[in-house]
Protein backbone atom coordinates (compact mmCIF):
# COMPACT_ATOMS: atom_id res chain seq x y z
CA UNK A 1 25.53 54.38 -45.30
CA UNK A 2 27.51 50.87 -44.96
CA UNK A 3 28.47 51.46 -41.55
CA UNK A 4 24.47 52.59 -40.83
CA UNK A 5 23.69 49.34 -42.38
CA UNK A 6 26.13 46.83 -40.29
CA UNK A 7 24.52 48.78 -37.41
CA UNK A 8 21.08 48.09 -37.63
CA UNK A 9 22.19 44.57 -38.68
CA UNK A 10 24.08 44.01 -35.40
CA UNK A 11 21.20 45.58 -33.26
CA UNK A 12 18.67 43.22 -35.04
CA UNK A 13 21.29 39.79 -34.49
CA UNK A 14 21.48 40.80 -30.74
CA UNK A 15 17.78 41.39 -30.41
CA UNK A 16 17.36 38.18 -31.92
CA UNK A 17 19.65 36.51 -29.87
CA UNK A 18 17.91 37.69 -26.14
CA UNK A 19 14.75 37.03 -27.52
CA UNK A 20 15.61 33.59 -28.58
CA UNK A 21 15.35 31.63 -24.98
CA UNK A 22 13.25 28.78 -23.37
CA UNK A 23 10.20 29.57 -21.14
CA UNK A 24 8.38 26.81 -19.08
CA UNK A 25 4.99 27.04 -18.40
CA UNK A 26 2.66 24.43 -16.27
CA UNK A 27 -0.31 24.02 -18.08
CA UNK A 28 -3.43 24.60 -15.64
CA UNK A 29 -1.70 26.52 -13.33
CA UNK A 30 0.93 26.51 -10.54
CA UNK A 31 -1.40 24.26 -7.85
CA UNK A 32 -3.16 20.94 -7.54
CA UNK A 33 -5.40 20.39 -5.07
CA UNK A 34 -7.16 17.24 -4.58
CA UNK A 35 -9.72 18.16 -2.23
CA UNK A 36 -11.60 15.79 0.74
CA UNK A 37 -9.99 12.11 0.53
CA UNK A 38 -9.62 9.28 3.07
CA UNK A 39 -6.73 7.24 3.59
CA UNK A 40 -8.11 4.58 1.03
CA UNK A 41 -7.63 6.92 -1.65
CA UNK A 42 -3.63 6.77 -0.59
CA UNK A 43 -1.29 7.11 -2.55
CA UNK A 44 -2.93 10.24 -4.64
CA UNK A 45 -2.25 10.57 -8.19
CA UNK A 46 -1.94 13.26 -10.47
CA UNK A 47 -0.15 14.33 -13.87
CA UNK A 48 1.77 17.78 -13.96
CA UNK A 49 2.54 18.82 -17.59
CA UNK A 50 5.21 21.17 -18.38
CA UNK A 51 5.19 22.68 -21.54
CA UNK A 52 8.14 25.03 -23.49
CA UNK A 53 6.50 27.92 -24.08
CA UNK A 54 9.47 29.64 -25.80
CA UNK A 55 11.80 29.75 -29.01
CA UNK A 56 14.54 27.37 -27.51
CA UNK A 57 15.33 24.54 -25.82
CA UNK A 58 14.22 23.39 -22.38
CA UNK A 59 15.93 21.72 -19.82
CA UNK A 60 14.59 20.96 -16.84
CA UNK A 61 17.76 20.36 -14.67
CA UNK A 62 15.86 19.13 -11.15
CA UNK A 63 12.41 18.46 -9.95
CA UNK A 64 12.60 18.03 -6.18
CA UNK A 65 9.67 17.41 -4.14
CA UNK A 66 9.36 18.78 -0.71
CA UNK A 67 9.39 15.76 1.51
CA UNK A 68 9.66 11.92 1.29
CA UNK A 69 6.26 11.22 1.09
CA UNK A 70 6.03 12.63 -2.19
CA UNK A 71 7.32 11.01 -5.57
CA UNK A 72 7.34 12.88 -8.81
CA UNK A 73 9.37 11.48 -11.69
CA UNK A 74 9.67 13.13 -14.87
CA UNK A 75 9.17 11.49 -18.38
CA UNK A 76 11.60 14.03 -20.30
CA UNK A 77 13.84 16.79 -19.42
CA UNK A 78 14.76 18.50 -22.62
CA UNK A 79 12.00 20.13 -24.45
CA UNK A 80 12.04 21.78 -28.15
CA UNK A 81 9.93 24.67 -28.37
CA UNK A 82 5.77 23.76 -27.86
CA UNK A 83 6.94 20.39 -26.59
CA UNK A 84 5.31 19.03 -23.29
CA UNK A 85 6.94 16.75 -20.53
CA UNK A 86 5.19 15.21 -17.83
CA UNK A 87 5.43 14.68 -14.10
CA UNK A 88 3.78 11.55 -12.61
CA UNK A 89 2.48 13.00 -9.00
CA UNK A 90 2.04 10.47 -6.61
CA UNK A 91 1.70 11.64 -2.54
CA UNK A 92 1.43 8.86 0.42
CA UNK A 93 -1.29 10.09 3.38
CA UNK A 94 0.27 7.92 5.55
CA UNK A 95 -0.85 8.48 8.92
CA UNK A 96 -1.41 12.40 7.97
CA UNK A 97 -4.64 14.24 8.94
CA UNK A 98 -6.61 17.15 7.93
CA UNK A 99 -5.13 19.49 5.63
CA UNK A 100 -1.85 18.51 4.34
CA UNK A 101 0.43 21.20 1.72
CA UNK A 102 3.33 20.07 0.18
CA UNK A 103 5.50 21.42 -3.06
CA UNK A 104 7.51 20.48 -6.11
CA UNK A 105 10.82 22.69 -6.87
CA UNK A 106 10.96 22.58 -11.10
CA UNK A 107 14.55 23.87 -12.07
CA UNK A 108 15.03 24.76 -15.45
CA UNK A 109 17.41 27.16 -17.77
CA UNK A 110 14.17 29.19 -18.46
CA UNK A 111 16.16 33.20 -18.05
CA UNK A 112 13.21 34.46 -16.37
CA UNK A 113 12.29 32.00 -13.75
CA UNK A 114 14.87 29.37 -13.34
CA UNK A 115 13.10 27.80 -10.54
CA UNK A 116 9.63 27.24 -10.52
CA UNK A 117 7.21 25.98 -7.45
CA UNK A 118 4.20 23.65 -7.77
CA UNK A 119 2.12 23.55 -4.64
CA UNK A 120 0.11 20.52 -3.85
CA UNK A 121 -2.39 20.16 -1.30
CA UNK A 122 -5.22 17.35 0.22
CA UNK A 123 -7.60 17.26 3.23
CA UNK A 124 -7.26 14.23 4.41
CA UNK A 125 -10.59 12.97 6.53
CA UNK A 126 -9.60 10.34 9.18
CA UNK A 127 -12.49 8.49 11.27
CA UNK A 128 -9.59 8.22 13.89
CA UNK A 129 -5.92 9.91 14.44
CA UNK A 130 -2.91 8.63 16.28
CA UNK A 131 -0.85 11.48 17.83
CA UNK A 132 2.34 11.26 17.74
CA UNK A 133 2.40 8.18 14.95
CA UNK A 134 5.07 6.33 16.88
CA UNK A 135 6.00 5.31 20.46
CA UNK A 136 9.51 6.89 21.41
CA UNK A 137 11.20 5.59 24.49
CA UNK A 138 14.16 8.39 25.23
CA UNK A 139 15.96 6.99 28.05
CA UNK A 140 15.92 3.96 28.31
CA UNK A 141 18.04 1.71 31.03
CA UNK A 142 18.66 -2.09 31.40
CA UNK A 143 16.55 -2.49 34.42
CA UNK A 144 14.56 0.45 34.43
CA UNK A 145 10.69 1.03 33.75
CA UNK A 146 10.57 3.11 30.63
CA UNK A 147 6.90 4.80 29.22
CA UNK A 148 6.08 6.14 26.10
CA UNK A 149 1.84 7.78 25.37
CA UNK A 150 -0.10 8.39 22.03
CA UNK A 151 -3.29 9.50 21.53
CA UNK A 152 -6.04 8.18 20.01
CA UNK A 153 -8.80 10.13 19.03
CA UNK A 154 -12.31 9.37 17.14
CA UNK A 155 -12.72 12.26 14.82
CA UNK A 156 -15.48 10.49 12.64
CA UNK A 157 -19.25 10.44 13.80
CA UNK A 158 -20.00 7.44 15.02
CA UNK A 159 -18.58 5.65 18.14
CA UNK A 160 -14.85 4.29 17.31
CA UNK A 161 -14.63 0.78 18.69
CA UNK A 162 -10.97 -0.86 19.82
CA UNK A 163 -10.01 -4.03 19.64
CA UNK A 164 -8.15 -7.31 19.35
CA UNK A 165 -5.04 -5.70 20.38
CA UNK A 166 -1.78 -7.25 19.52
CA UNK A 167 1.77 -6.27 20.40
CA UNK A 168 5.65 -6.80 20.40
CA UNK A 169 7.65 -7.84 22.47
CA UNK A 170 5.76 -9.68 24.54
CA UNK A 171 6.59 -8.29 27.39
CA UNK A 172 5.60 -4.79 26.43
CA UNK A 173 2.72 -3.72 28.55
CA UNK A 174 0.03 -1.70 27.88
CA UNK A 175 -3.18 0.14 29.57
CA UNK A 176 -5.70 -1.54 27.54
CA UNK A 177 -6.66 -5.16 27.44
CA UNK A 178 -10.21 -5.80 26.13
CA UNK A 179 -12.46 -3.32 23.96
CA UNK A 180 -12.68 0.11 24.50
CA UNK A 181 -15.17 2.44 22.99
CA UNK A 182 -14.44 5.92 22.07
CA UNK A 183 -17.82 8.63 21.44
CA UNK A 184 -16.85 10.93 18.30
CA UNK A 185 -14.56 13.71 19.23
CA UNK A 186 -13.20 11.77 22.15
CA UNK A 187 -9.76 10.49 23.01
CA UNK A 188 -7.48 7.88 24.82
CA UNK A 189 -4.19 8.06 25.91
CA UNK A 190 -2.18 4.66 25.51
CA UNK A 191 0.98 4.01 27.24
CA UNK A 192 3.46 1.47 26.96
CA UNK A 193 5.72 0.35 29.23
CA UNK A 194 8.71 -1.71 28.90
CA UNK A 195 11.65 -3.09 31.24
CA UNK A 196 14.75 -3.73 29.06
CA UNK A 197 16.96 -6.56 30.14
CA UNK A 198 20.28 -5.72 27.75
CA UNK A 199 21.50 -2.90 25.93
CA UNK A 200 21.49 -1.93 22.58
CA UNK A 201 18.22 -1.11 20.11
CA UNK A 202 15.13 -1.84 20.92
CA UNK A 203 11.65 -1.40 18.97
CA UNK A 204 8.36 -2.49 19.46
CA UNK A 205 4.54 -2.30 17.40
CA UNK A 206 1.29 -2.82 18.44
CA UNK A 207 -1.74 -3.25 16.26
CA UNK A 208 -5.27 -2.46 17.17
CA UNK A 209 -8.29 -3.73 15.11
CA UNK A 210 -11.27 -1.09 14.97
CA UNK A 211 -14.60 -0.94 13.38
CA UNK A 212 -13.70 2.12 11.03
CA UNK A 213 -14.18 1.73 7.24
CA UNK A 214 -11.40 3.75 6.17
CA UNK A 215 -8.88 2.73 8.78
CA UNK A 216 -9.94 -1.03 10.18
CA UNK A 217 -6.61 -1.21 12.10
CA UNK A 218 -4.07 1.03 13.46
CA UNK A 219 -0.54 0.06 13.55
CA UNK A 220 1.97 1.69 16.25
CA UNK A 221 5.50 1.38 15.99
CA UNK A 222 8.29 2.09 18.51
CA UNK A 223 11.57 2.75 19.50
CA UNK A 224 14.28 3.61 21.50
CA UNK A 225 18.00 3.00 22.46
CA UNK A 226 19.06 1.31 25.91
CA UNK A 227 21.75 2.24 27.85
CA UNK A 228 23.96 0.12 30.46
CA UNK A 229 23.11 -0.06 33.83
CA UNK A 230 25.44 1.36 36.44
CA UNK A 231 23.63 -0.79 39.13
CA UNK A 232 22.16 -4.01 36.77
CA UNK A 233 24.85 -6.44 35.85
CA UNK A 234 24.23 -6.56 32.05
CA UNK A 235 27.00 -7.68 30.63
């Protein structure tokens, strides 16, 4: 009867024991969408609360979000049981456009689900896009005539106006001078030229004033790396 007795007592202390474990649990859900926004709603906000749902201690070892543009710091990272922490969402547009996704990797010592996903998403409405975002000169040459093209497209509904266009280095030419128009849904391809005179790094920008309310200037950057010349003397 003793030994029947230590039995049932052991059973019960390891039943105890792997039912005795953390469990994390996002409260509304494993998503966060924020819907239609413009770039003047940049950066977007949210709170993410994490909540131990179990009978022991939480820790939350890592929260990593998916890319760059995308900060998420956490208040707390150990968490009694019923305790909440929270994670202070903030995502940059930047020059992004239409619908953008993006995720949070939560690691935790929750037995069940040690790593847990958040998934974030935003369509972002732009009266105008630049495709690529940057200029990028790839072989460049002291001496030698080097191009780089974006595109600029009106994707609001009303005509996009261009103007007061300013750049760097001077000597960085481009196919527009005055005002250009642009009817909704149409586009313009604008190419930059340069000549470089020495080796080394080179970059460049060039900022273009428009009559869009969300976007009232776009701002190009550039780059690119120049080689020496076998035939220019550019030492």
């Amino acid at each position: 009867m003793k030994k029947f007795i230590l039995s049932v007592l052991s059973v019960l202390m390891i039943a105890s024991v792997a039912y005795a474990q953390p469990k994390l649990e996002i409260v509304g859900g494993n998503s966060y969408d924020w819907g239609k926004v413009g770039p003047k709603d940049s950066p977007l906000k949210t709170k993410v609360k994490i909540k131990n749902t179990g009978n022991e201690q939480l820790i939350i070892t890592n929260v990593k979000p998916s890319c760059g543009c995308t900060t998420a710091p956490l208040d707390k990272d150990k968490l009694n049981p019923g305790e909440v922490a929270t994670i202070d969402v903030s995502f940059n547009v930047g020059s992004r456009a239409g619908v953008n996704s993006k995720t949070i990797r939560i690691s935790s010592n929750d037995p069940a689900n040690s790593t847990t996903i958040f998934r974030l998403s935003a369509d972002v409405q732009k009266e105008v896009t630049v495709s690529p975002a940057f200029f990028a000169f790839n072989q460049m040459e002291v001496g030698k005539e080097e191009s780089s093209k974006i595109t600029i497209k009106n994707t609001g509904k009303k005509t996009l106006t261009l103007s007061n266009i300013t750049k760097s280095p001077a000597d960085l030419r481009l196919n527009i001078s005055g005002n250009k128009s642009l009817k909704p849904g149409e586009s313009f391809d604008l190419v930059a030229k340069v000549t470089p005179t020495a080796p080394g790094y080179m970059n460049c920008w060039v900022k273009i004033k428009t009559n869009s309310v969300d976007e009232p200037e776009i701002s190009i950057s550039g780059y690119g790396s120049v080689k020496e010349s076998p035939i220019f003397n550019n030492k």
